[in-house]
Structures are given as structure tokens and as C-alpha cells.
PDB file of N, CA and C in Angstrom:
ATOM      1  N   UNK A   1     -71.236 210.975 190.079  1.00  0.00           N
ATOM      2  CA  UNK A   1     -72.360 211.458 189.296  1.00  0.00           C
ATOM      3  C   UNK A   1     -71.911 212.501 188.287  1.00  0.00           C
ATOM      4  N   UNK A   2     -71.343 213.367 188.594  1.00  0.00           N
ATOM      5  CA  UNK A   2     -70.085 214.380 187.739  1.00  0.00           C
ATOM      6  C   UNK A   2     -69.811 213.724 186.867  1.00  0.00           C
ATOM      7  N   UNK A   3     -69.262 212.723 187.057  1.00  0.00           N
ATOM      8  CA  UNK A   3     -68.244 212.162 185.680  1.00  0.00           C
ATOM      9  C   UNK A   3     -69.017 211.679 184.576  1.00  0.00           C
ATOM     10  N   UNK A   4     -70.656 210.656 185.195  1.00  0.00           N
ATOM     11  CA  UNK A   4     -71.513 210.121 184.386  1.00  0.00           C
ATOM     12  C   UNK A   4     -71.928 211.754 183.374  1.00  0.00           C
ATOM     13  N   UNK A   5     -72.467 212.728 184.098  1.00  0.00           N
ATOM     14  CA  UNK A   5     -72.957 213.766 183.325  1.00  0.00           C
ATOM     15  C   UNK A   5     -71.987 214.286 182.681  1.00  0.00           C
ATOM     16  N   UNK A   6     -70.529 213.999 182.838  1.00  0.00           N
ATOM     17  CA  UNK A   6     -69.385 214.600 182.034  1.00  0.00           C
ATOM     18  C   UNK A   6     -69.464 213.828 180.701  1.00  0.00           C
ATOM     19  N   UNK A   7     -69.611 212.772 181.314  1.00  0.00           N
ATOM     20  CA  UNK A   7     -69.709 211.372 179.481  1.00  0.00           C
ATOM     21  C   UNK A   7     -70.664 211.272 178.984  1.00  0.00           C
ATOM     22  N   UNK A   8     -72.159 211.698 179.374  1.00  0.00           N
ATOM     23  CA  UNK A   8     -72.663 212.277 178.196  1.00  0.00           C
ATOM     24  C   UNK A   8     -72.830 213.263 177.290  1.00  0.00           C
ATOM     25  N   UNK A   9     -72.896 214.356 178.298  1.00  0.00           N
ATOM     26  CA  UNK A   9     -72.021 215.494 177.486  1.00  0.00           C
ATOM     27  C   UNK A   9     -71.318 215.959 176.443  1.00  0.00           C
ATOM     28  N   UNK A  10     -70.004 214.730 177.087  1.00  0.00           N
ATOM     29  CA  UNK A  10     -69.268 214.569 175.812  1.00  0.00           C
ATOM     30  C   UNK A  10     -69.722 213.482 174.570  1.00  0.00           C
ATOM     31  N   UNK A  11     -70.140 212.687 175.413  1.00  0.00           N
ATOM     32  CA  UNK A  11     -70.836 211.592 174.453  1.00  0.00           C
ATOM     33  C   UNK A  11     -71.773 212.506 173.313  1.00  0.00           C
ATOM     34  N   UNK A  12     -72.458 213.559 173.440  1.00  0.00           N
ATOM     35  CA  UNK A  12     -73.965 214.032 172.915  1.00  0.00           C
ATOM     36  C   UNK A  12     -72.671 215.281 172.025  1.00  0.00           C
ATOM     37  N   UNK A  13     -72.217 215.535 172.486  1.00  0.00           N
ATOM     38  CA  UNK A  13     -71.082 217.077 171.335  1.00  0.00           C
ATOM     39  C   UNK A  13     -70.527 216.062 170.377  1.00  0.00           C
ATOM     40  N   UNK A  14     -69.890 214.643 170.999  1.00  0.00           N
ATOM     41  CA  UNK A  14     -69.081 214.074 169.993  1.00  0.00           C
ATOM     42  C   UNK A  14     -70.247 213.823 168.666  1.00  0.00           C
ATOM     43  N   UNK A  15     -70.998 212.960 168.965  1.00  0.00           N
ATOM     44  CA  UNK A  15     -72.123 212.666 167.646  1.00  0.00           C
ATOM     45  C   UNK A  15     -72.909 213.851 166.927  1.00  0.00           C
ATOM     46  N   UNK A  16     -72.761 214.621 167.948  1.00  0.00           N
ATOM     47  CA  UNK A  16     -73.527 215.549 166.832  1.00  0.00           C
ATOM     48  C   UNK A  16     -72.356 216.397 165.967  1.00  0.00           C
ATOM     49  N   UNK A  17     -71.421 216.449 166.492  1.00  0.00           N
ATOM     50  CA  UNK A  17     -69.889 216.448 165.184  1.00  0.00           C
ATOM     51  C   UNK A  17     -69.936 215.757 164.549  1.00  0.00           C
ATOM     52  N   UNK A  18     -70.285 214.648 164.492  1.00  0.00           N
ATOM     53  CA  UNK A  18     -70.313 213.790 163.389  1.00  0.00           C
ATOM     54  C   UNK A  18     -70.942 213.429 162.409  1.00  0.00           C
ATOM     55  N   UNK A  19     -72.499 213.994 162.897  1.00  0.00           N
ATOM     56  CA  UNK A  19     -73.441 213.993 162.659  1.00  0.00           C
ATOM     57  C   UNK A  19     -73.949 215.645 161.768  1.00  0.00           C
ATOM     58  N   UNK A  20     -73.031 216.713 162.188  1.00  0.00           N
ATOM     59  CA  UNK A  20     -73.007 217.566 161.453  1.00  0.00           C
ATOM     60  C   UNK A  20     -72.144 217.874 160.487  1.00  0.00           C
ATOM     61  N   UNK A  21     -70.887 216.920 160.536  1.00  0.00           N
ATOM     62  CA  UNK A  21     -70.063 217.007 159.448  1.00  0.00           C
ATOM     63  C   UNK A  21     -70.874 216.166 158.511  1.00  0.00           C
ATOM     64  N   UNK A  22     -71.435 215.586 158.609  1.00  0.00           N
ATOM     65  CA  UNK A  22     -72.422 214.749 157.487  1.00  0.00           C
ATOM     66  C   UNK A  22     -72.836 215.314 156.531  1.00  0.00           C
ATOM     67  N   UNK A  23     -73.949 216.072 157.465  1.00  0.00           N
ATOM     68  CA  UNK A  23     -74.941 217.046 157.048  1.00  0.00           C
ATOM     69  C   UNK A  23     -74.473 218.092 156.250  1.00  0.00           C
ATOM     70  N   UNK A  24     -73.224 218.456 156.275  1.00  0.00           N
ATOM     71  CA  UNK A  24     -72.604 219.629 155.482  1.00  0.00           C
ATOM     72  C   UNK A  24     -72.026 219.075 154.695  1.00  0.00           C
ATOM     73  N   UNK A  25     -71.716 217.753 154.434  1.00  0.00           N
ATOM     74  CA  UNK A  25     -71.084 217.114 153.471  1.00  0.00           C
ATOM     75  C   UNK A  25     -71.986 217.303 152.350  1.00  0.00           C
ATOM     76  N   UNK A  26     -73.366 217.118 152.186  1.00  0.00           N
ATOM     77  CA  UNK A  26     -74.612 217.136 151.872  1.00  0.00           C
ATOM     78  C   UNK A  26     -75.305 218.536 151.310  1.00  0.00           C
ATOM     79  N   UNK A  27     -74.621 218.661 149.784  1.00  0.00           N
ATOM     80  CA  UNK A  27     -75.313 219.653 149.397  1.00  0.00           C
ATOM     81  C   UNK A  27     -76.425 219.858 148.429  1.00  0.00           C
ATOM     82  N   UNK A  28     -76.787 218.589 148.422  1.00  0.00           N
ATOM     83  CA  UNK A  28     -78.126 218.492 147.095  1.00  0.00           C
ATOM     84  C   UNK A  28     -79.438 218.274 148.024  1.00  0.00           C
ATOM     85  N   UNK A  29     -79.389 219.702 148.996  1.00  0.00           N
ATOM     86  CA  UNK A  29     -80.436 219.217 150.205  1.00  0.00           C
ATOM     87  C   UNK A  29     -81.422 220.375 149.386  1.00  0.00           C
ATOM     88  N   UNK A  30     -82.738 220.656 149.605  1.00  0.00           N
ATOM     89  CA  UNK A  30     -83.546 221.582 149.731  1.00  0.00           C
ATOM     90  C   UNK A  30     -83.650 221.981 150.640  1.00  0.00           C
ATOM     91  N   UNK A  31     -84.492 223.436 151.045  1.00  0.00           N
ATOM     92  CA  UNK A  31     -84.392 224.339 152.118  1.00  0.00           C
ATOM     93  C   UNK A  31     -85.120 223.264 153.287  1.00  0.00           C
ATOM     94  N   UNK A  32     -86.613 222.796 152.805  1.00  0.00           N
ATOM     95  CA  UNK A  32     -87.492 221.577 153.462  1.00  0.00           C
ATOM     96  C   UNK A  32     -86.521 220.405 154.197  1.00  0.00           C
ATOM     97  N   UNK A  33     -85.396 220.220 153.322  1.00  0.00           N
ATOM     98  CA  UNK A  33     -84.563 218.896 154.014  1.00  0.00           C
ATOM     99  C   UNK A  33     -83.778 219.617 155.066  1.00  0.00           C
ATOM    100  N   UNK A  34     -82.802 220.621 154.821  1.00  0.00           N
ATOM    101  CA  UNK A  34     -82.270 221.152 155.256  1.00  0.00           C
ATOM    102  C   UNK A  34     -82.910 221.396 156.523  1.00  0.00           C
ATOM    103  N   UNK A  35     -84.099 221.787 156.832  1.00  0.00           N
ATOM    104  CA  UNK A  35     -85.032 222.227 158.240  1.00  0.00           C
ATOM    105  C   UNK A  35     -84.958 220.927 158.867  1.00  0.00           C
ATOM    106  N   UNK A  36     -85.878 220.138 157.870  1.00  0.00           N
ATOM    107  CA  UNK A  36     -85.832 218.774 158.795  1.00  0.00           C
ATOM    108  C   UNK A  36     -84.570 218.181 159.290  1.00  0.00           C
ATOM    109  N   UNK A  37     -83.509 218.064 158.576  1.00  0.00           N
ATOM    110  CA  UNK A  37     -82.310 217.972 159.038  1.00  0.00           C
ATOM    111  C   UNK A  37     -81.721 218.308 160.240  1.00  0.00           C
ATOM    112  N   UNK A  38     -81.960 219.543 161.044  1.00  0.00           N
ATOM    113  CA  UNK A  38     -81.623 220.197 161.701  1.00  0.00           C
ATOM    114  C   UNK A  38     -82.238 220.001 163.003  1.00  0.00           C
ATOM    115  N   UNK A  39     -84.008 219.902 162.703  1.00  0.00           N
ATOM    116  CA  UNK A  39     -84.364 218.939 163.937  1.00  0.00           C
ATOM    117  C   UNK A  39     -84.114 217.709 164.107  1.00  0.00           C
ATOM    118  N   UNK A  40     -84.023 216.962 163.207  1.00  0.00           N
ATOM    119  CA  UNK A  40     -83.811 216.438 163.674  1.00  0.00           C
ATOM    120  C   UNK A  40     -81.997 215.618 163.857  1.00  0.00           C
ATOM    121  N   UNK A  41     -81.227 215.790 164.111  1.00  0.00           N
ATOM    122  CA  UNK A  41     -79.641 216.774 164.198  1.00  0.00           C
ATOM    123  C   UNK A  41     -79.710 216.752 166.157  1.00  0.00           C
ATOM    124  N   UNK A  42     -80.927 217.820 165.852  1.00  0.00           N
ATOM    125  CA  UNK A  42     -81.333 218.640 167.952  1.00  0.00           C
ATOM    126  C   UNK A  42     -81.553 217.230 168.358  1.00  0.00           C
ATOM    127  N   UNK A  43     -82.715 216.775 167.969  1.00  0.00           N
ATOM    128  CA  UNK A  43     -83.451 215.927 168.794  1.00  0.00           C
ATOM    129  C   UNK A  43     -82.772 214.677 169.148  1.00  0.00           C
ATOM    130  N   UNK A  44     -82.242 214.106 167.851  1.00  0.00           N
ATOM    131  CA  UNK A  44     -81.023 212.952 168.259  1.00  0.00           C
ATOM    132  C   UNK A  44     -79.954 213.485 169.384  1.00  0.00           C
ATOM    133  N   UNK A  45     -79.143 214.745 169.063  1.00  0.00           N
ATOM    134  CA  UNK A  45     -78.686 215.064 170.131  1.00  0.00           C
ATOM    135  C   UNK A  45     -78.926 215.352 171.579  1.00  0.00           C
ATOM    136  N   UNK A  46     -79.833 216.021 171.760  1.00  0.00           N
ATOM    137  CA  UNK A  46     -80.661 215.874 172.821  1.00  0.00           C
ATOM    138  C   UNK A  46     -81.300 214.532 173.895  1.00  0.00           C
ATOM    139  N   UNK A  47     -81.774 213.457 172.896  1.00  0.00           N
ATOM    140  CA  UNK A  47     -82.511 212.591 173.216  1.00  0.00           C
ATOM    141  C   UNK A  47     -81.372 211.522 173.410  1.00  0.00           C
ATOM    142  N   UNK A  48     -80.116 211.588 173.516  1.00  0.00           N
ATOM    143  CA  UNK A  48     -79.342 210.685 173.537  1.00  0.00           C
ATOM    144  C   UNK A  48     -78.649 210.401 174.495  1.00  0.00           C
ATOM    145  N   UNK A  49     -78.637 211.009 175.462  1.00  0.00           N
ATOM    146  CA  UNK A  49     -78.191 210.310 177.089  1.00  0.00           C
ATOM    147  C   UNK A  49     -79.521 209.628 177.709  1.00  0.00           C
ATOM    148  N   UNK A  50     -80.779 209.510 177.098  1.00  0.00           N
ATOM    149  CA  UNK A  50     -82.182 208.732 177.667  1.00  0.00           C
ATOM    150  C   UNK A  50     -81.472 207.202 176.640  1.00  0.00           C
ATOM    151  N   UNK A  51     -81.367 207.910 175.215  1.00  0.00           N
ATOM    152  CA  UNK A  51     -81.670 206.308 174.333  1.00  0.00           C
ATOM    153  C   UNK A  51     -80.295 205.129 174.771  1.00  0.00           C
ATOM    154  N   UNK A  52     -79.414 205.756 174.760  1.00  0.00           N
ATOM    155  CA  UNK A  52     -78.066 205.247 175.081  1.00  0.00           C
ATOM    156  C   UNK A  52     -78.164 203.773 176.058  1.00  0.00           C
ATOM    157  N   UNK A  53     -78.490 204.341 177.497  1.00  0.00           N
ATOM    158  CA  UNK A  53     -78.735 203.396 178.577  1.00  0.00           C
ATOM    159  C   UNK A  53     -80.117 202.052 178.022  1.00  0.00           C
ATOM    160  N   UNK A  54     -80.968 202.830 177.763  1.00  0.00           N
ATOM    161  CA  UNK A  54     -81.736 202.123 177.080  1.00  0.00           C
ATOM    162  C   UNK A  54     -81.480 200.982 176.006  1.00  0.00           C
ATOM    163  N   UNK A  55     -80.816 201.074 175.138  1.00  0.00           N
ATOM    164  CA  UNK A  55     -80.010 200.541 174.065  1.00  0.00           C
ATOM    165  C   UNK A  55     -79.136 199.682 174.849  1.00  0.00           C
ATOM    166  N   UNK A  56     -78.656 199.819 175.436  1.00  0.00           N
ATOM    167  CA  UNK A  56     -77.757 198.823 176.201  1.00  0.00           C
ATOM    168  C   UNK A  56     -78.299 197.954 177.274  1.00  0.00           C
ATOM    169  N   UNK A  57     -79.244 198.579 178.036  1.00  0.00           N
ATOM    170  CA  UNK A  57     -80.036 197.508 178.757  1.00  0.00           C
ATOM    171  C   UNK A  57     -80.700 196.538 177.783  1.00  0.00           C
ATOM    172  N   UNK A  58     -81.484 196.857 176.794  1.00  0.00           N
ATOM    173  CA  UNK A  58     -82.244 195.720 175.812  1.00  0.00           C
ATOM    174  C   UNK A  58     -80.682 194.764 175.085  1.00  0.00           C
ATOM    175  N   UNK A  59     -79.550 195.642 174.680  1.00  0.00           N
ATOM    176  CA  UNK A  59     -78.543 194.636 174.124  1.00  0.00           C
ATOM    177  C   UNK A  59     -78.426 193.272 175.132  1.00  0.00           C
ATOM    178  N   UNK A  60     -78.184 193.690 176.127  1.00  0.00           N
ATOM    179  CA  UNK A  60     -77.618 193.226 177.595  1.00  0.00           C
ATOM    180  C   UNK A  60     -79.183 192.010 177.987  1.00  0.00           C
ATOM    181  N   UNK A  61     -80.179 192.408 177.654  1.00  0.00           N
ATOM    182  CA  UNK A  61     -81.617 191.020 177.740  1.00  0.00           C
ATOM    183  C   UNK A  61     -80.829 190.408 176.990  1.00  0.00           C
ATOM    184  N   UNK A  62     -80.778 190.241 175.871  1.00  0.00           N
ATOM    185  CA  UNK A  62     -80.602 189.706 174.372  1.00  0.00           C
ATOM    186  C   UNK A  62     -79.363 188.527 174.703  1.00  0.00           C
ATOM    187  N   UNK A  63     -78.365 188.675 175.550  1.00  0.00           N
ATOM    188  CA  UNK A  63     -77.561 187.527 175.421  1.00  0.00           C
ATOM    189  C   UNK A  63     -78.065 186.873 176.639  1.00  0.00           C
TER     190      UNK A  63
END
């Protein structure tokens, strides 16, 4: 159970590195984008050890 909560963990730091090098790539933002950006940045990060399993059970119907 450790290890599962270790790989999302890491799973959820890795994307949102990636996901924030984006975002800073990105300088023709307004202050308005910039906010929204940021939640939503959290919320993907956050919400992504629920969507993950999910996403893969519906791939996994599909064939």
C-alpha cells in the first residue's frame, strides 16, 4: 500500500513539473489567467490519483 501511495505522489509532483514549467513558459498571461491558471495547476494536481485509475479502468472496457 506504501509503494501505491509512493507512485502517486510521485506520479502528482512529476505532472505538475511539467505542468508548471508550461505555465512559466507562458508570458502573455493576464493577472485573471494567471489566477485561473494556478487553480487550476492545484486541482489537476490534486485530483489526479482519483482520475488516473479511473482513466484506465474505462481504457481497459474499451478493448
Amino acid at each position: 500500500m506504501t509503494v501505491l501511495v509512493g507512485f502517486y505522489i510521485f506520479g502528482a509532483l512529476y505532472f505538475f513539473l511539467i505542468w508548471f514549467q508550461a505555465f512559466q513558459k507562458d508570458t502573455n498571461l493576464s493577472h485573471e489567467q494567471i489566477c485561473l491558471s494556478w487553480i487550476v495547476l492545484t486541482i489537476a494536481t490534486l485530483f489526479w490519483p482519483i482520475v488516473a485509475p479511473i482513466a484506465t479502468l474505462e481504457k481497459r472496457k474499451e478493448c
